[in-house]
Protein backbone atom coordinates (compact mmCIF):
# COMPACT_ATOMS: atom_id res chain seq x y z
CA UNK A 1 53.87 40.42 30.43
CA UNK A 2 51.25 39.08 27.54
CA UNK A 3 47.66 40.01 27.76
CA UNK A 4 45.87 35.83 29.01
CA UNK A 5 42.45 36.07 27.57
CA UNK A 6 40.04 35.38 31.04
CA UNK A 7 37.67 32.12 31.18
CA UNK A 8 34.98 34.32 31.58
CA UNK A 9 32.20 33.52 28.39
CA UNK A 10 32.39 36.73 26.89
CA UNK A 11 28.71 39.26 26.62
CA UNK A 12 27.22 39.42 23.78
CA UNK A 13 24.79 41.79 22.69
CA UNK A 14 23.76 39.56 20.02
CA UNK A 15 20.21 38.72 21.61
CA UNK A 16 19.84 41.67 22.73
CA UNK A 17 19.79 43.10 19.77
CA UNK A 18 17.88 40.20 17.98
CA UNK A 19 15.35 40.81 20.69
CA UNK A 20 14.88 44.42 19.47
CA UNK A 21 14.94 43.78 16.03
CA UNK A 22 11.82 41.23 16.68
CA UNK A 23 10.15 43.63 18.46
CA UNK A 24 10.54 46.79 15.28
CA UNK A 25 9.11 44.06 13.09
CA UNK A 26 6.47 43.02 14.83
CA UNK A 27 5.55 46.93 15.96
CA UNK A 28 6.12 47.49 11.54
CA UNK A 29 3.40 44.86 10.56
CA UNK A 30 1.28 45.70 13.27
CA UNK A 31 1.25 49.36 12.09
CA UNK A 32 0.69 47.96 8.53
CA UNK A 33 -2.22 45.90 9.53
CA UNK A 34 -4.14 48.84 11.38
CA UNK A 35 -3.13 50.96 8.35
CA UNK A 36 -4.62 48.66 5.97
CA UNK A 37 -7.70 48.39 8.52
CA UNK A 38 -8.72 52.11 8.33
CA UNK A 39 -7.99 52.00 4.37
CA UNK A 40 -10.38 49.35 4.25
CA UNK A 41 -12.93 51.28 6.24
CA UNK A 42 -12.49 54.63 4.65
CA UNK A 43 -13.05 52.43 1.20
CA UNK A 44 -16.68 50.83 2.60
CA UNK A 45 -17.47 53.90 3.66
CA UNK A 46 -17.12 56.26 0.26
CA UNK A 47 -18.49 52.36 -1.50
CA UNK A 48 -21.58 53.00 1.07
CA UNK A 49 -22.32 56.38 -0.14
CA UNK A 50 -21.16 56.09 -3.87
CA UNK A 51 -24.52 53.45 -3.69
CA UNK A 52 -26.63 55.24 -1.95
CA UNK A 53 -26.56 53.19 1.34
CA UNK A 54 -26.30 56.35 3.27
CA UNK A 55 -26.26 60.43 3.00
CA UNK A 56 -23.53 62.53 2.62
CA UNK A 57 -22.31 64.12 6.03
CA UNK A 58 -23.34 67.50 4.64
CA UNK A 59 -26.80 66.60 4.54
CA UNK A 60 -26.53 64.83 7.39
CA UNK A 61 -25.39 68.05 9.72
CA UNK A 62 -27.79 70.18 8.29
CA UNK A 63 -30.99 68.00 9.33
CA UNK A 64 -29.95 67.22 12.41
CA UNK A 65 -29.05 70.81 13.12
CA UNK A 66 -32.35 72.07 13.16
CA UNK A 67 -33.12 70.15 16.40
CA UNK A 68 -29.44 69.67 18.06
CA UNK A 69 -27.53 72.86 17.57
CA UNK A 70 -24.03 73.00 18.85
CA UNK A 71 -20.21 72.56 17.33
CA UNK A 72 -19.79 69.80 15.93
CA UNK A 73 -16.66 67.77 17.74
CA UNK A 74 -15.88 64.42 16.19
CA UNK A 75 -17.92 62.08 13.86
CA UNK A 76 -17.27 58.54 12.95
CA UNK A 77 -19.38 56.27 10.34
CA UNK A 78 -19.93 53.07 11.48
CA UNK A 79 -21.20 50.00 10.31
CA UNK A 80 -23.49 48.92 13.41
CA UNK A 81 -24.29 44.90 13.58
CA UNK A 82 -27.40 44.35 15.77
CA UNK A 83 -29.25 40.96 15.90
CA UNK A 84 -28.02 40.16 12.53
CA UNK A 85 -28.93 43.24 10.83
CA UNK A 86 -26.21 45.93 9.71
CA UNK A 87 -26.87 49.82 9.42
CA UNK A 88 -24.47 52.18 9.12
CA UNK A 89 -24.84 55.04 11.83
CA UNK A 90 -23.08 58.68 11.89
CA UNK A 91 -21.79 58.99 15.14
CA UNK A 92 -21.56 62.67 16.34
CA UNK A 93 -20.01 64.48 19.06
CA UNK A 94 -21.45 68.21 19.78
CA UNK A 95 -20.88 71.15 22.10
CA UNK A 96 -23.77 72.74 23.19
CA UNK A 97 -23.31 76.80 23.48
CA UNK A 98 -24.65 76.15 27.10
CA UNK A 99 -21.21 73.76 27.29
CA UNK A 100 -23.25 70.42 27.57
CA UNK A 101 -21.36 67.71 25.60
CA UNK A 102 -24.45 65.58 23.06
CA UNK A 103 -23.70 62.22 21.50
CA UNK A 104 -25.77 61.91 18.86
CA UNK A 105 -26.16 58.24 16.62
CA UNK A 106 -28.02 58.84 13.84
CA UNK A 107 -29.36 56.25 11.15
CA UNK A 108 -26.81 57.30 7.81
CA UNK A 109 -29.49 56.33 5.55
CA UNK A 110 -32.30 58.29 6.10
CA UNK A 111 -30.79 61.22 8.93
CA UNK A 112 -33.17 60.19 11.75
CA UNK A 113 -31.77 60.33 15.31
CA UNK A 114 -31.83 56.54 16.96
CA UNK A 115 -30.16 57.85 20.27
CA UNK A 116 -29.18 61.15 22.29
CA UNK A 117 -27.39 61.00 25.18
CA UNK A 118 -26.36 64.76 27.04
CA UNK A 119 -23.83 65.10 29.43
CA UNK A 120 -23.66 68.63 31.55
């Protein structure tokens, strides 16, 4: 007896797979785009202390040191924007020896400490 093809509409995984492919692109440029983000950051960053705009970390650590002794965790520089004026700021993260966690923000021009905040 010959095979009869059914009048069932056959499945496709045609969309399916059109549907993933959309969704690797999408996840590619959105990886580019944060990529090119941090690039861009790193690059104001070194631009900000190749002109002087704020200290080297090095110098930074050792001032503030002196007063807030601990490990140092994590620090980020950031470009702060506050009632239309910008200052860059060294966010840092330290562990006390005493195990109290300090968030320090400190003013990346001149070293000063604008804020402390300790959590025990």
């Amino acid at each position: 007896m010959p095979h009869q093809l059914s009048d069932r509409p056959r499945r496709t995984r045609a969309p399916q797979r059109r549907g993933l492919w959309l969704l690797l692109c999408a996840a590619s440029i959105l990886g580019v785009s944060g990529m090119s983000r941090a690039e861009s950051d790193h690059d104001r960053a070194r631009q900000a202390l190749e002109a002087g705009e704020v200290l080297p970390l090095g110098t930074v650590l050792e001032r503030v040191g002196r007063d807030h002794p601990g490990q140092v965790l994590d620090v980020e520089l950031e470009l702060d924007k506050h009632g239309g004026v910008a200052r860059w700021v060294y966010e840092l993260k330290l562990l006390r020896k005493d195990g109290a966690l300090v968030k320090l923000e400190v003013d990346a021009r001149t070293g000063t400490v604008i804020s402390r905040k300790r959590k025990d």
